[in-house]
N, C-alpha and C. Protein backbone atom coordinates (compact mmCIF):
# COMPACT_ATOMS: atom_id res chain seq x y z
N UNK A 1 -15.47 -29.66 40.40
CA UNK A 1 -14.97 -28.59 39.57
C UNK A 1 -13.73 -29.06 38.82
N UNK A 2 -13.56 -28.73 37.93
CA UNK A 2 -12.81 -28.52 36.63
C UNK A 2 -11.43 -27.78 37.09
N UNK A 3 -9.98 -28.30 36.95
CA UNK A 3 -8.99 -27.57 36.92
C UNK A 3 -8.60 -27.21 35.41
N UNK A 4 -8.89 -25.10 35.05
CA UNK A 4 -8.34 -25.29 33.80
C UNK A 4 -7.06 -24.48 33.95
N UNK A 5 -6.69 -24.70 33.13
CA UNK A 5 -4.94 -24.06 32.98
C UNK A 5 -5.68 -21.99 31.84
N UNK A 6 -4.98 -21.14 32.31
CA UNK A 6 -5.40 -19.70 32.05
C UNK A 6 -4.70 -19.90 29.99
N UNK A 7 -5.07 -19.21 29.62
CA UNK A 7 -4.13 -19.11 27.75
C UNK A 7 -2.87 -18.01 28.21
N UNK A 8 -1.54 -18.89 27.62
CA UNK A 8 -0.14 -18.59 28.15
C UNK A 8 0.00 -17.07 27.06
N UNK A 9 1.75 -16.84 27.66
CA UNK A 9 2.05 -15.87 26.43
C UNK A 9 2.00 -16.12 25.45
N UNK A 10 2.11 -17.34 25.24
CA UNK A 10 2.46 -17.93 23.29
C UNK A 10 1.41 -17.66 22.60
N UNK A 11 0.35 -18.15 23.14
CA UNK A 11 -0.63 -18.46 22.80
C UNK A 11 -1.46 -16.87 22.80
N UNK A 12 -1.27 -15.79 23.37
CA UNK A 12 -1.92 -14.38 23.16
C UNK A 12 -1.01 -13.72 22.14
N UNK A 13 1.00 -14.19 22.03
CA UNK A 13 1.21 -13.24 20.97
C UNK A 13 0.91 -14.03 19.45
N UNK A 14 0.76 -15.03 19.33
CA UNK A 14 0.05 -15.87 18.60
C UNK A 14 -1.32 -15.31 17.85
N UNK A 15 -2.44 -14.85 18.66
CA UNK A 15 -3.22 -14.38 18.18
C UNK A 15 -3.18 -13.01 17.97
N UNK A 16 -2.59 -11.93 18.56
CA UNK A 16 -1.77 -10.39 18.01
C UNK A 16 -1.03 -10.87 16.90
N UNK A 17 -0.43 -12.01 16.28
CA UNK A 17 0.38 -11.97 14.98
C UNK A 17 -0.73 -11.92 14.10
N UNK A 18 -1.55 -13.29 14.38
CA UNK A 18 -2.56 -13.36 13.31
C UNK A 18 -3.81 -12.51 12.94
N UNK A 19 -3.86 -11.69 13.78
CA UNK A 19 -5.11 -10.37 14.09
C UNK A 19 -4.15 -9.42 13.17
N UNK A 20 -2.98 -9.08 13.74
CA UNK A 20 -2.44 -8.08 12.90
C UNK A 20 -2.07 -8.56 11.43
N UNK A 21 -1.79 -9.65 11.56
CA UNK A 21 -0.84 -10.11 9.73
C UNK A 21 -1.49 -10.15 8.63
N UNK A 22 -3.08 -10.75 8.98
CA UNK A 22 -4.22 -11.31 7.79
C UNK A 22 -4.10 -9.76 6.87
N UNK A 23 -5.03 -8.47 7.68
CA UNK A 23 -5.56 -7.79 7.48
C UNK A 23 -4.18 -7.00 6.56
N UNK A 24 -3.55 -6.54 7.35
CA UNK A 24 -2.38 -5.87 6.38
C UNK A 24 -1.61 -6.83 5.22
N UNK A 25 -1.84 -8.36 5.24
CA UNK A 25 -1.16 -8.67 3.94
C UNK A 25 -2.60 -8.66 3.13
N UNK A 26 -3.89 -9.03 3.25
CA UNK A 26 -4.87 -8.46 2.49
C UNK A 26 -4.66 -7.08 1.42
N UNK A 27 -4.58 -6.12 2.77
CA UNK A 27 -4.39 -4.65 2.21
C UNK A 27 -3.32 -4.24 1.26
N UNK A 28 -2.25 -5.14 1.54
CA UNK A 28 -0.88 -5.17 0.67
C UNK A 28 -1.01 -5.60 -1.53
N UNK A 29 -1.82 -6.58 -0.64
CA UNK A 29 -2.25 -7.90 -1.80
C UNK A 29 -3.32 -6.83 -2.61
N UNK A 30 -4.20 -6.52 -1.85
CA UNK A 30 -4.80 -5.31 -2.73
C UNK A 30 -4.28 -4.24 -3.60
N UNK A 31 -3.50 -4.00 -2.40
CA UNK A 31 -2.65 -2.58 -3.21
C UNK A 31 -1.82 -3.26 -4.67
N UNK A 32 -1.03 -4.26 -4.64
CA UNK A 32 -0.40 -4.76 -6.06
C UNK A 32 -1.47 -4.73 -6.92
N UNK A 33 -2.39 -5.50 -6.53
CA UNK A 33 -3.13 -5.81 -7.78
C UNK A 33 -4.06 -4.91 -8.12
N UNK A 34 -4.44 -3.83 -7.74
CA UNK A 34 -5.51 -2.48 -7.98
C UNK A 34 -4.21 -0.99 -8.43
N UNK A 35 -3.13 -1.16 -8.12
CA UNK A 35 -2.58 0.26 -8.22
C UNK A 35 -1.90 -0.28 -9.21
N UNK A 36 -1.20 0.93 -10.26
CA UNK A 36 0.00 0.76 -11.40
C UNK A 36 0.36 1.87 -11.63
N UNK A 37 2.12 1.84 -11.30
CA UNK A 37 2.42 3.20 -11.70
C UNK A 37 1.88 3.91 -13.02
N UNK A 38 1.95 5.28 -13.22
CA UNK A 38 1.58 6.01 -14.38
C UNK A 38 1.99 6.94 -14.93
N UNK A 39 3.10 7.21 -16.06
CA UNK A 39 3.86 7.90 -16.56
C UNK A 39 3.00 9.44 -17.16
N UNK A 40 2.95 10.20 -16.28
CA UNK A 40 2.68 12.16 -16.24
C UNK A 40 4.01 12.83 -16.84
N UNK A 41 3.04 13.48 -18.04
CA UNK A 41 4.26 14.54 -18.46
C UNK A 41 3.07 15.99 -18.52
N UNK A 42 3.52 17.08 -17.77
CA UNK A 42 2.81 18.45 -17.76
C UNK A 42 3.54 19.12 -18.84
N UNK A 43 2.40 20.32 -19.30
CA UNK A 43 2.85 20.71 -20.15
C UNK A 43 4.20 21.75 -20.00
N UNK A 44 4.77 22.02 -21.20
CA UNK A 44 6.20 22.42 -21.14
C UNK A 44 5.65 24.31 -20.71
N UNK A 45 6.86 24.42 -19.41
CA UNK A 45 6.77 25.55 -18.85
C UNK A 45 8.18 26.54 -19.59
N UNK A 46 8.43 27.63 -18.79
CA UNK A 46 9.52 28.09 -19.00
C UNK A 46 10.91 27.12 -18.46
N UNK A 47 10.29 26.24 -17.83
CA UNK A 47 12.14 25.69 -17.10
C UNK A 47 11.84 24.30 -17.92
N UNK A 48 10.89 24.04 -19.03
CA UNK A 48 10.89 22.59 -19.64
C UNK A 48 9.71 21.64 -19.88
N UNK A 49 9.59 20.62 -19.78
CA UNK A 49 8.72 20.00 -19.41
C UNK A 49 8.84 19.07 -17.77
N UNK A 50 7.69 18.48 -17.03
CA UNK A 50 8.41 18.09 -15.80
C UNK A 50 7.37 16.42 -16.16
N UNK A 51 8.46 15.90 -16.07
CA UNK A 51 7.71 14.33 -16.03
C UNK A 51 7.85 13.93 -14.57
N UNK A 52 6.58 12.99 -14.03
CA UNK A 52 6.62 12.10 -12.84
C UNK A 52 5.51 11.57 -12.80
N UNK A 53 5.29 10.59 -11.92
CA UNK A 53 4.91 9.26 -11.79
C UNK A 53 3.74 9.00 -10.93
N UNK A 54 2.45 8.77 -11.36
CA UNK A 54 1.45 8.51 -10.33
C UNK A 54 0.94 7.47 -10.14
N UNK A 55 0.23 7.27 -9.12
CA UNK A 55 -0.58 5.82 -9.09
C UNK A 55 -1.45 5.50 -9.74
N UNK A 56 -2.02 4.66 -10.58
CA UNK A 56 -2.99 5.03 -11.23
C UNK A 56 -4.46 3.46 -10.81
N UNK A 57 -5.21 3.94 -10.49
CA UNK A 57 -6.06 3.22 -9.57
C UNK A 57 -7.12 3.19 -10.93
N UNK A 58 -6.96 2.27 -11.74
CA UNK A 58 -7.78 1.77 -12.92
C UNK A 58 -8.55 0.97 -13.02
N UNK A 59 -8.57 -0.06 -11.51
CA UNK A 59 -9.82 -0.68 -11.22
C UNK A 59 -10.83 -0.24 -10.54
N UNK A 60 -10.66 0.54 -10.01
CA UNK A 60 -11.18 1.49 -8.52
C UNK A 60 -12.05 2.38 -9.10
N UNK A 61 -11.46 3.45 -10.33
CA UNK A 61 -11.78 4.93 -10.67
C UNK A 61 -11.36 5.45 -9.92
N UNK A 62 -11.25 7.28 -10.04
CA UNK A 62 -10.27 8.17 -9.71
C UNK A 62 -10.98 8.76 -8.40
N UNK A 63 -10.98 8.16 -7.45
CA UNK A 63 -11.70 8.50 -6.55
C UNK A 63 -10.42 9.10 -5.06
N UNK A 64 -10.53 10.23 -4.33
CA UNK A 64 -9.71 10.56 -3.14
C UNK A 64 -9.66 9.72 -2.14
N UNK A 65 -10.88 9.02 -1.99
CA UNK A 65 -10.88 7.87 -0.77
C UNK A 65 -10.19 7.05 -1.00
N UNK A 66 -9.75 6.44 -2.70
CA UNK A 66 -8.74 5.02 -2.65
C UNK A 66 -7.30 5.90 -2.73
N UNK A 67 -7.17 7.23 -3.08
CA UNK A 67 -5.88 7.49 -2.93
C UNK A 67 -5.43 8.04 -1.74
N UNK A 68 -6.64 8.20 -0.83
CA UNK A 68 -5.86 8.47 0.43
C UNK A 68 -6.24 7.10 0.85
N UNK A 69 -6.75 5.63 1.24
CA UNK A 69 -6.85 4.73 1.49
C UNK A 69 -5.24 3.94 1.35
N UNK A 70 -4.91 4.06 -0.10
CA UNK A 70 -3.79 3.56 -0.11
C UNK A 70 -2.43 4.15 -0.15
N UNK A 71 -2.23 5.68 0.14
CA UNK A 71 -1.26 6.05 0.23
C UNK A 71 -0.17 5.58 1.07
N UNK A 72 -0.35 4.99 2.42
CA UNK A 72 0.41 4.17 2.89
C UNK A 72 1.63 3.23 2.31
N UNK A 73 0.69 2.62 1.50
CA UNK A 73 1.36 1.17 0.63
C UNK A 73 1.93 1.79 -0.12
N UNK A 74 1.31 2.98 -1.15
CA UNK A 74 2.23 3.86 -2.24
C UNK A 74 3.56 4.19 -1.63
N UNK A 75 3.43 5.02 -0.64
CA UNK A 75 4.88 5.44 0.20
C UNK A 75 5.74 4.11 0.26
N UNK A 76 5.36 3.29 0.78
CA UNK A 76 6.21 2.04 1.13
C UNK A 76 6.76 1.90 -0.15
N UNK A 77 5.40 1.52 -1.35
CA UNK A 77 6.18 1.14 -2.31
C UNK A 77 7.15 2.12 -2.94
N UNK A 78 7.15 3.06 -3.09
CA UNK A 78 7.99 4.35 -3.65
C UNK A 78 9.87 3.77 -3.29
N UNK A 79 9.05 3.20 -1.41
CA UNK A 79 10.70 3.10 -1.30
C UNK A 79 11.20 1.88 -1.23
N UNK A 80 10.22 1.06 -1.85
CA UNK A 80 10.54 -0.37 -2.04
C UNK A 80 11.62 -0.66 -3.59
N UNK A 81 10.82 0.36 -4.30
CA UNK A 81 11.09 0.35 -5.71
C UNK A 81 10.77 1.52 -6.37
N UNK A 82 11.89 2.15 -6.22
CA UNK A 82 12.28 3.82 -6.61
C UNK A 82 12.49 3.94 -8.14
N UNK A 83 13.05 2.52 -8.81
CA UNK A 83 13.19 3.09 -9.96
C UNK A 83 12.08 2.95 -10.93
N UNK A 84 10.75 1.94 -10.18
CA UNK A 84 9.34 2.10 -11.07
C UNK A 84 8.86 3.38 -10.73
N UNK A 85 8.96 3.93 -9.50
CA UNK A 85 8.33 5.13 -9.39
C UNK A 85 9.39 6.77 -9.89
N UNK A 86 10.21 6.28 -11.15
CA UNK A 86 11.18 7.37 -10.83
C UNK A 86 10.58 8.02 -12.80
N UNK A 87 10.53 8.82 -12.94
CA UNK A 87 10.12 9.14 -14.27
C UNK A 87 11.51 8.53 -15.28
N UNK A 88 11.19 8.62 -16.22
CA UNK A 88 12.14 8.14 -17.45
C UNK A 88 12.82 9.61 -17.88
């Protein structure tokens, strides 16, 4: 018989980095290159007009599944970079 040695800590948080890291910088990498902010102006009410800022998913089409899919990353980004997402 064979003496084998068991797989250490290194070597299990090692594979929890790389199980977790691929998939969410994928999803990240997606989100840049499929979302772009999008300058909304509604029409003028009694208190004005109200401008703000949406995602605009122009490779995708306007579908609820990619905007709830990526709302995550939107939030992040909102507070990554407040002043792309801030109306003019």
């Amino acid at each position: 018989m064979t003496d084998r040695k068991k797989a250490g800590v290194a070597f299990w948080a090692t594979v929890v980095v790389v199980v977790g890291l691929i998939p969410s910088t994928l999803y990240l990498l997606a989100y840049a290159w499929i979302v772009e902010p999008k300058a909304v102006v509604t029409f003028p009410s009694a208190g004005g007009e109200h401008h703000f800022v949406v995602p605009d998913y122009h490779r995708l089409g306007d579908s609820m599944f990619w905007r709830t899919f990526f709302r995550p990353a939107n939030e992040l980004d909102r507070h990554i970079r407040p002043d792309t997402w801030q109306p003019e």
